[in-house]
N, C-alpha and C. Protein backbone atom coordinates (compact mmCIF):
# COMPACT_ATOMS: atom_id res chain seq x y z
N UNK A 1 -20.99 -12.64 20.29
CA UNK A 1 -20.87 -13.94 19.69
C UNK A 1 -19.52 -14.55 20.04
N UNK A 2 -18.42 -13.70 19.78
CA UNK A 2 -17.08 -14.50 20.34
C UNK A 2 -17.02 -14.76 21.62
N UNK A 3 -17.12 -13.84 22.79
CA UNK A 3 -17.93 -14.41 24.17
C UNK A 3 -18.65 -15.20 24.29
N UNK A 4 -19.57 -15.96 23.90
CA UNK A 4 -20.62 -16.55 24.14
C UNK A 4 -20.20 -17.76 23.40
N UNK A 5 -19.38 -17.74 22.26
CA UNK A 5 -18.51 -19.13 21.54
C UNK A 5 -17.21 -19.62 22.47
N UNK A 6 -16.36 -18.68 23.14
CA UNK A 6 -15.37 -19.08 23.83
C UNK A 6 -15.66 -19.41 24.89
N UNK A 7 -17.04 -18.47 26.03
CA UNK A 7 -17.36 -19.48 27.11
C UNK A 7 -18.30 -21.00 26.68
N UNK A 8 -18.48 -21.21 25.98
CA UNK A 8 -19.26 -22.39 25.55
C UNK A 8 -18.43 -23.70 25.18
N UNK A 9 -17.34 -23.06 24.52
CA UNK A 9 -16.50 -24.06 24.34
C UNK A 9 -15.61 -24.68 25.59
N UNK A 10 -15.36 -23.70 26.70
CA UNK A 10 -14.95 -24.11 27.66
C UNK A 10 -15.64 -25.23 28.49
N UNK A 11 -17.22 -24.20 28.52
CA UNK A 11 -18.09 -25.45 29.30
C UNK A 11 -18.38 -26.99 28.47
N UNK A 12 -18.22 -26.99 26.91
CA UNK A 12 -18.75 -28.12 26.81
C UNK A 12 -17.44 -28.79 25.96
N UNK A 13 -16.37 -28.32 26.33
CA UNK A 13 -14.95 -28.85 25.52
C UNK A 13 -15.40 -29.02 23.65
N UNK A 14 -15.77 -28.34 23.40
CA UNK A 14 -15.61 -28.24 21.94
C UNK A 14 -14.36 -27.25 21.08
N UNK A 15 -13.21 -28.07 21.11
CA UNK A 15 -12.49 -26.95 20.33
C UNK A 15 -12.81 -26.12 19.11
N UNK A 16 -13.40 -26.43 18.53
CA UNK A 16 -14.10 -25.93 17.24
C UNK A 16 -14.70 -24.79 17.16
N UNK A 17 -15.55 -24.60 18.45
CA UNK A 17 -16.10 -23.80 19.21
C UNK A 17 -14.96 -22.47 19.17
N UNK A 18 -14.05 -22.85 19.89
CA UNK A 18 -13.15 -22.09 20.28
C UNK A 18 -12.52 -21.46 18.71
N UNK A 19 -12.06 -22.32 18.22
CA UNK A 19 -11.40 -22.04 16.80
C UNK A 19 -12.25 -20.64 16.23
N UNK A 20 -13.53 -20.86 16.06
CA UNK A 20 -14.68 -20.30 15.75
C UNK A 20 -14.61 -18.81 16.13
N UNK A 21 -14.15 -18.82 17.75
CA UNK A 21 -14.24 -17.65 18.13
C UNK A 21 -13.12 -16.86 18.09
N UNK A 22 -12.19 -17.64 17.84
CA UNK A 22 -10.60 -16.73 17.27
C UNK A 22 -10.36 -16.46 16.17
N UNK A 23 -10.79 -17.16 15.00
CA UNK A 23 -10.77 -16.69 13.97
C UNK A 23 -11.58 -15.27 13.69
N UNK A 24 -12.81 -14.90 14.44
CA UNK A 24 -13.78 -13.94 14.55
C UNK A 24 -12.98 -13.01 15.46
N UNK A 25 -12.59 -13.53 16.35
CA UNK A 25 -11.73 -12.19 16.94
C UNK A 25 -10.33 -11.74 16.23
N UNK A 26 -9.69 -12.38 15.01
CA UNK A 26 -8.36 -12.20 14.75
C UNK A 26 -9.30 -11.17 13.85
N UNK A 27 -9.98 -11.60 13.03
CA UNK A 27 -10.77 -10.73 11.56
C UNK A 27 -11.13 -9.50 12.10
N UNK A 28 -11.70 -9.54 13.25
CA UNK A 28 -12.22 -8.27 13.62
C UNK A 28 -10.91 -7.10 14.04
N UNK A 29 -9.60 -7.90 14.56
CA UNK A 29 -8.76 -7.07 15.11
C UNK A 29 -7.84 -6.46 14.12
N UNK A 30 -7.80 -8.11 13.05
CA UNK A 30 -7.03 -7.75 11.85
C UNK A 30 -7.32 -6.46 11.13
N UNK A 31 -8.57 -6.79 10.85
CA UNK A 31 -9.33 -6.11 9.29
C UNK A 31 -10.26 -4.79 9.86
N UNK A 32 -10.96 -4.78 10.71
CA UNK A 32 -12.00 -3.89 11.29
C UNK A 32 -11.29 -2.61 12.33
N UNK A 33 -9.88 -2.43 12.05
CA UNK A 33 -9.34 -1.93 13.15
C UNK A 33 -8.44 -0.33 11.93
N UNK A 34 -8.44 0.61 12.11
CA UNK A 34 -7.54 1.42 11.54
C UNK A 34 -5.77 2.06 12.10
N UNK A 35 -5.02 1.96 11.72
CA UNK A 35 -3.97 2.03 11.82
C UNK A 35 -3.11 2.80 13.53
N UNK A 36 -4.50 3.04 13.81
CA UNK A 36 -4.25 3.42 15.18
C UNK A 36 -5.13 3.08 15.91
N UNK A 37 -5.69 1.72 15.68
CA UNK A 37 -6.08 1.01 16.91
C UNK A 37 -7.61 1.44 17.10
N UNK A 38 -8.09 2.26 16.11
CA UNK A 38 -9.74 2.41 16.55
C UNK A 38 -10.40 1.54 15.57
N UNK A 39 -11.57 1.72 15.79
CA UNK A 39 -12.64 0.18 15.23
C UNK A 39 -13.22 0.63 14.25
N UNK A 40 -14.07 -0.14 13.53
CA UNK A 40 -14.64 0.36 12.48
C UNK A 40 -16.20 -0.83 13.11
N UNK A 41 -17.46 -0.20 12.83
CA UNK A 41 -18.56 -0.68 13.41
C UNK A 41 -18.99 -1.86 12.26
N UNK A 42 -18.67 -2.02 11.10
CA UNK A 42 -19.27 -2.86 10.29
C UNK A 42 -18.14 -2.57 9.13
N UNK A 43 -18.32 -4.10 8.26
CA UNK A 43 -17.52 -4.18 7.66
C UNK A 43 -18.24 -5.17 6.50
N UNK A 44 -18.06 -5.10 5.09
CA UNK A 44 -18.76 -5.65 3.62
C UNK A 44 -17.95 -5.45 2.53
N UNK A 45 -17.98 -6.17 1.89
CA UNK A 45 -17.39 -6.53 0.94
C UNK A 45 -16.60 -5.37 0.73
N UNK A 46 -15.29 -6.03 1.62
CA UNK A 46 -13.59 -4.98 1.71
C UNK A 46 -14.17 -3.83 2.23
N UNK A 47 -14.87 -3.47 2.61
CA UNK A 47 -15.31 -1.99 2.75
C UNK A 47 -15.39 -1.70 4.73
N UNK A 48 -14.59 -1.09 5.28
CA UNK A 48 -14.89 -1.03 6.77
C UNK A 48 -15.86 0.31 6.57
N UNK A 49 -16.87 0.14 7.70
CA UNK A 49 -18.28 1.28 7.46
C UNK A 49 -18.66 2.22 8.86
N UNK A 50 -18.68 3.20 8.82
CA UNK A 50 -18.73 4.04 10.14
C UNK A 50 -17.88 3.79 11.79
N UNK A 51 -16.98 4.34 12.08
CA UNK A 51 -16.31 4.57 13.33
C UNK A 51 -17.11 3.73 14.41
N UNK A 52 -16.41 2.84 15.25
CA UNK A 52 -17.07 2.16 16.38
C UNK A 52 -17.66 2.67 16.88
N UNK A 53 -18.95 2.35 18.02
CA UNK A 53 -19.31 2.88 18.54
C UNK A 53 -19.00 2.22 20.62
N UNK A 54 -19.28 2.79 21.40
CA UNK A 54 -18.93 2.58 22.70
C UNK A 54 -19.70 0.90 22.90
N UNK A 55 -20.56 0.42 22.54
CA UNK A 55 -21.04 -0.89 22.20
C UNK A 55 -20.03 -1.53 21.99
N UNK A 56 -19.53 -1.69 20.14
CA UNK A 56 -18.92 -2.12 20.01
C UNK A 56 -17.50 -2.39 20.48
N UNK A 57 -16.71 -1.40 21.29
CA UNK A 57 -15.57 -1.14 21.85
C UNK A 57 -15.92 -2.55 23.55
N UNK A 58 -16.81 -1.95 23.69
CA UNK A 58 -17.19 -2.66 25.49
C UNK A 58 -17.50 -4.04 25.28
N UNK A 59 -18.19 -4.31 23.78
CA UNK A 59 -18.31 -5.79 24.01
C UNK A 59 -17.38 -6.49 23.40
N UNK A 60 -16.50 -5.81 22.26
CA UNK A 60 -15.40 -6.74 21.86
C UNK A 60 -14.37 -6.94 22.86
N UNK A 61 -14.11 -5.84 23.90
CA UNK A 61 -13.02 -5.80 24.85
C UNK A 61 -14.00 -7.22 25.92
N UNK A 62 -14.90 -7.10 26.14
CA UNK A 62 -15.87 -8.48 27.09
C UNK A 62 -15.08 -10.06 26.00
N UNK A 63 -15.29 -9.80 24.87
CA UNK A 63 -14.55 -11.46 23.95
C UNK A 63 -13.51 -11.04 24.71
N UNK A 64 -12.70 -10.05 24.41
CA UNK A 64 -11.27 -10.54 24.91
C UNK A 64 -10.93 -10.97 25.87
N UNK A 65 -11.67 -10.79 27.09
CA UNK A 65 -11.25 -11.06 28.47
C UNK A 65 -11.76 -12.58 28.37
N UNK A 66 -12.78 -12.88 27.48
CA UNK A 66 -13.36 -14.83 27.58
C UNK A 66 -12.71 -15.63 26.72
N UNK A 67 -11.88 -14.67 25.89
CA UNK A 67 -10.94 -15.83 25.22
C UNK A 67 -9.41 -15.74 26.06
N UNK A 68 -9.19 -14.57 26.69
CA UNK A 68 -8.01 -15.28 27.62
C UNK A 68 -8.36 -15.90 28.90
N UNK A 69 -10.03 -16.03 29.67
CA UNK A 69 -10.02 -16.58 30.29
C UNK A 69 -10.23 -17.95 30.19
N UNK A 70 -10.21 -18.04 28.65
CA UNK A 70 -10.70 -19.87 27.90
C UNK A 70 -9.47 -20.23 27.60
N UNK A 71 -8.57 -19.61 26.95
CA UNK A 71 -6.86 -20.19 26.57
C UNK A 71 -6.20 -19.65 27.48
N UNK A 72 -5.98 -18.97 27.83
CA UNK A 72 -4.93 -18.19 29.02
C UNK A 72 -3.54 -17.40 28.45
N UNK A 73 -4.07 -17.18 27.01
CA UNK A 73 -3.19 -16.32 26.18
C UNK A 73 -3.60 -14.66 26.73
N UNK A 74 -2.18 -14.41 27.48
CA UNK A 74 -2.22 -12.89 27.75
C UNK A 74 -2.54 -12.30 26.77
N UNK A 75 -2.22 -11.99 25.09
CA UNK A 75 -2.25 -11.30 24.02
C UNK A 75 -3.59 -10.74 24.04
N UNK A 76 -5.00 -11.32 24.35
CA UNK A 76 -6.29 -11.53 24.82
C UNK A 76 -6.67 -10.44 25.41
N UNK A 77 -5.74 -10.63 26.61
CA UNK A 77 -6.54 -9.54 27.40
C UNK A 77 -5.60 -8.28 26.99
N UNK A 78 -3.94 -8.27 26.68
CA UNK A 78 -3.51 -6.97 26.18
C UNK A 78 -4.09 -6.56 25.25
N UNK A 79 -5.10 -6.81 24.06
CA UNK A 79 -6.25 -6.63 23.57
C UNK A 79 -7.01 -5.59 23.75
N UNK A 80 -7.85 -6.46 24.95
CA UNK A 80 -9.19 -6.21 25.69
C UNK A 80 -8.48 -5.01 26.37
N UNK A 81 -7.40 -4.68 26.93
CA UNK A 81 -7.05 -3.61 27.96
C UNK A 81 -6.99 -2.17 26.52
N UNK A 82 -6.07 -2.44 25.04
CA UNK A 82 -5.87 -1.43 24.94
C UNK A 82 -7.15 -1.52 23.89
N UNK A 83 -8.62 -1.73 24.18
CA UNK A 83 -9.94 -1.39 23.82
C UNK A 83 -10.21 -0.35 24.50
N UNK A 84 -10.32 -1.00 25.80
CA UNK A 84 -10.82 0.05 27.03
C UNK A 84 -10.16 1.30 26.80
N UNK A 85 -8.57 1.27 26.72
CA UNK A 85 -7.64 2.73 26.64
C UNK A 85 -8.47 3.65 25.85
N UNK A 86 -8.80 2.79 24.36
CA UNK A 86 -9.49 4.08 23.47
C UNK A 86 -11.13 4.52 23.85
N UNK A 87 -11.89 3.80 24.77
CA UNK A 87 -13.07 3.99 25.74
C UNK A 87 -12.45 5.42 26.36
N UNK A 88 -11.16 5.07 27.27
CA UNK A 88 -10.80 6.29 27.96
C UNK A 88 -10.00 7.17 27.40
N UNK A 89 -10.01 7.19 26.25
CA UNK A 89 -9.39 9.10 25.50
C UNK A 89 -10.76 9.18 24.40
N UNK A 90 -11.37 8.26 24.49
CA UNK A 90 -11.73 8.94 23.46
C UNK A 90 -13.62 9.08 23.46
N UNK A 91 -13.93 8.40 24.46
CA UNK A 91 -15.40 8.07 25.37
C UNK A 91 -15.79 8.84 25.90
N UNK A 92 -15.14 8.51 27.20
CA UNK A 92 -15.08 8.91 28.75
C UNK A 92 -16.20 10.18 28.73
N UNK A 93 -16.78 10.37 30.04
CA UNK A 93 -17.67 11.68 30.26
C UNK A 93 -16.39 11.92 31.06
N UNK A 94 -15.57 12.84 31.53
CA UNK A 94 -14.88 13.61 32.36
C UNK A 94 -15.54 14.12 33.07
N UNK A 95 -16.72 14.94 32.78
CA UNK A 95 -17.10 15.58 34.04
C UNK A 95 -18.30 15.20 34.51
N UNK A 96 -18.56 13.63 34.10
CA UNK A 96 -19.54 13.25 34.89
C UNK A 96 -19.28 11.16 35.32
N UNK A 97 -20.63 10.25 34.42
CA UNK A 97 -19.72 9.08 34.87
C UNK A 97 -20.30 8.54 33.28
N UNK A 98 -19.69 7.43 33.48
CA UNK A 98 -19.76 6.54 32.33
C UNK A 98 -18.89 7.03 30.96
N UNK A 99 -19.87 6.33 29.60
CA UNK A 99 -18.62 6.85 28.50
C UNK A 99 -20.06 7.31 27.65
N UNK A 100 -19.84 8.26 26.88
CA UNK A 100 -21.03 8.45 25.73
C UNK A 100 -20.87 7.35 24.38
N UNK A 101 -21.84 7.19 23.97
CA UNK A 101 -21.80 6.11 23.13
C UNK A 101 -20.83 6.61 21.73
N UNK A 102 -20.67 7.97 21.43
CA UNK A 102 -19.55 8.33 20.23
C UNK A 102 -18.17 8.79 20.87
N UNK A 103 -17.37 8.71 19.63
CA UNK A 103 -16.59 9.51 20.57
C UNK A 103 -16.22 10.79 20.35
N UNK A 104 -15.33 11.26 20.94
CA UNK A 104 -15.34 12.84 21.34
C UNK A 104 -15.03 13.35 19.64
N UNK A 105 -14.51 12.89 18.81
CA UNK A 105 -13.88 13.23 17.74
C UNK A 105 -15.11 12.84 16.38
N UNK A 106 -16.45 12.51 16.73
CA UNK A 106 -17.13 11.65 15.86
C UNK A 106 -17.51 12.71 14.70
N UNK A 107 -17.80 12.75 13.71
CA UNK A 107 -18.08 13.58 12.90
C UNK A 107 -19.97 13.90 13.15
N UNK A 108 -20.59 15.06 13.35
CA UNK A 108 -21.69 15.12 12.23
C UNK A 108 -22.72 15.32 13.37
N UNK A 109 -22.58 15.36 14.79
CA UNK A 109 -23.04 15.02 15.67
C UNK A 109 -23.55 16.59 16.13
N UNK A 110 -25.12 16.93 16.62
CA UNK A 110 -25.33 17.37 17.44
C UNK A 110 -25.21 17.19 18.89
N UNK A 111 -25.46 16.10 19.47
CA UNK A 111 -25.05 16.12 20.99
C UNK A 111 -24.70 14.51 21.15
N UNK A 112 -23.70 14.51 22.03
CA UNK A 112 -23.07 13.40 22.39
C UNK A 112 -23.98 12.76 23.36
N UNK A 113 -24.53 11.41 23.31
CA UNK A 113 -25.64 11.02 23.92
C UNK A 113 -24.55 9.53 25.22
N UNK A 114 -25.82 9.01 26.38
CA UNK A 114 -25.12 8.21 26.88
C UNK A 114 -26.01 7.18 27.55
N UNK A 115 -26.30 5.91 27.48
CA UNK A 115 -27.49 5.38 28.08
C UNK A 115 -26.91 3.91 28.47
N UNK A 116 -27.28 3.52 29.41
CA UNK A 116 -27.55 1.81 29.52
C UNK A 116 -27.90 1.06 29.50
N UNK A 117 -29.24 1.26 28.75
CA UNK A 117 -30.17 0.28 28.24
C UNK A 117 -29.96 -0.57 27.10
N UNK A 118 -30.04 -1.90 27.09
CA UNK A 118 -29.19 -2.88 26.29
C UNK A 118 -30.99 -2.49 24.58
N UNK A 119 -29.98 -2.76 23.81
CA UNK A 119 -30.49 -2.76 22.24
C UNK A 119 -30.54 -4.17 21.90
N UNK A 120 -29.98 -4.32 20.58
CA UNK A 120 -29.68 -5.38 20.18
C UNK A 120 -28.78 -6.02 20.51
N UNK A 121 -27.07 -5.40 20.96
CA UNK A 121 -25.98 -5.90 21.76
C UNK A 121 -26.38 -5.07 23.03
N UNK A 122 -25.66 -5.51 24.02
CA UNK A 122 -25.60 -5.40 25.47
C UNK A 122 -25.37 -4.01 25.44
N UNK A 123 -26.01 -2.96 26.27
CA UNK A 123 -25.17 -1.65 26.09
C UNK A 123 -23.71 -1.49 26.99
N UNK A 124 -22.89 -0.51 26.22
CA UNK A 124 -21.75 -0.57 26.56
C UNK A 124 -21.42 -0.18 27.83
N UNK A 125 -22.23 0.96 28.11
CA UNK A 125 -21.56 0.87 30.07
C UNK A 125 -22.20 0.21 30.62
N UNK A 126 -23.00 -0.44 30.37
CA UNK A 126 -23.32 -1.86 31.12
C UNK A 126 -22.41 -3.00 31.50
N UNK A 127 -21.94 -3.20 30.34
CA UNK A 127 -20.68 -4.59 29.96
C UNK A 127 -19.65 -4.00 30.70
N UNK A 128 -19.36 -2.39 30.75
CA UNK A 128 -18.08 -2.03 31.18
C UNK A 128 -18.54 -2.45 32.76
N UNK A 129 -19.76 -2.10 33.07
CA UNK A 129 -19.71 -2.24 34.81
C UNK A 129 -19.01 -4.01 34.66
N UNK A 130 -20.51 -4.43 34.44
CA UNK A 130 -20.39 -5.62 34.94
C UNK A 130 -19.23 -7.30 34.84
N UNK A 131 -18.29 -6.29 33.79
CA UNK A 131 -17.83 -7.10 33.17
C UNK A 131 -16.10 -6.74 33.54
N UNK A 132 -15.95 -5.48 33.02
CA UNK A 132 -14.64 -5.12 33.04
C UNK A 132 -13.95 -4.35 34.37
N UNK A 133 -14.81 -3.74 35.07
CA UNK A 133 -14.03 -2.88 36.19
C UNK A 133 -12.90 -3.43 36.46
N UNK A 134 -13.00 -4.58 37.15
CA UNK A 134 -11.28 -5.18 37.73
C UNK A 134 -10.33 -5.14 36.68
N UNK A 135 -10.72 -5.19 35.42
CA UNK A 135 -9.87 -5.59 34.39
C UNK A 135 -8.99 -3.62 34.14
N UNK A 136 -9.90 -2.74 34.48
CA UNK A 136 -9.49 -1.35 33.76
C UNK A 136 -8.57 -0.55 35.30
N UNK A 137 -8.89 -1.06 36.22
CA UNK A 137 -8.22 -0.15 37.31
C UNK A 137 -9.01 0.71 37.93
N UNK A 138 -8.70 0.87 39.12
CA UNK A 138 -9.14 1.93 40.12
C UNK A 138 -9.46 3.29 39.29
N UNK A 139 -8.13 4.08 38.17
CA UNK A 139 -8.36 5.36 37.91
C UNK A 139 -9.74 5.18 37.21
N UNK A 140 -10.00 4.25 36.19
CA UNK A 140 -11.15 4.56 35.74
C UNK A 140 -12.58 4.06 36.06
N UNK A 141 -12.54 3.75 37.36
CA UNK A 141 -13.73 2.80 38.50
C UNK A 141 -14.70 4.31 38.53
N UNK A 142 -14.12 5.70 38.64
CA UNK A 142 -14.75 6.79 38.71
C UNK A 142 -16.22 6.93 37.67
N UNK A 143 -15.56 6.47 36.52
CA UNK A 143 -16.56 6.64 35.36
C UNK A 143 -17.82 5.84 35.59
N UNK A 144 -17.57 4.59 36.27
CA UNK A 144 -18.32 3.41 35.72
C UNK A 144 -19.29 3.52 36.73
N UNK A 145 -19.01 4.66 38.28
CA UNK A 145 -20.02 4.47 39.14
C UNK A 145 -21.12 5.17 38.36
């Protein structure tokens, strides 16, 4: 939604638009985030609810790169870059490609699963191909083949 509000506002000059999608990205970074930078997947009345998942990490880091490519505020994409970072400590397949959808530390889990077939949001190593490679660097181009 913040992607899809910040490129929209570009194409049809609606600042409002834009407003729309920063206020949604400040709340989410503000409030939905724990003290070291990991996500929380849902959030209700004051309450943040289960650990991000690789979805949510790949498509909020996708807003960030469309709201600095809509304002041209670096802060945006330093953002969107240290999303990806926690993709790569805390995702990543190492010994194979892509990222599993939990992360390595998730509680409760029999097996760490990994797919690219889009759900209800886009799936996450999808968005990472198509969206972020240039943005993450050569070291982690390995994963995404």
């Amino acid at each position: 939604m913040i992607a899809a509000l910040a490129n929209a506002a570009a194409t049809f000059q609606h600042d409002d638009w834009l407003a729309a999608a920063v206020r949604a990205w400040r709340f989410v970074m503000d409030t939905m985030r724990d003290e070291n930078g990991r996500l929380f997947h849902s959030w209700r009345v004051g309450k943040r609810l289960h650990r991000g998942t690789l979805d949510d990490y790949a498509n909020l880091a996708r807003a960030g790169i469309a709201l600095f490519e809509t304002t041209g505020e670096q802060h945006y994409l330093d953002e969107a870059k240290a999303l990806v970072a926690v993709l790569d400590r805390h995702f990543a397949d190492e010994e194979g490609s892509g990222y599993f959808i939990t992360a390595d530390d998730a509680a409760d889990l029999i097996v760490r699963n990994k797919h690219c077939h889009d759900n209800a949001a886009p799936a996450g190593n999808g968005t990472l191909v198509r969206r972020l490679c240039a943005a993450v660097g050569p070291r982690r181009r390995r994963h995404l083949a």
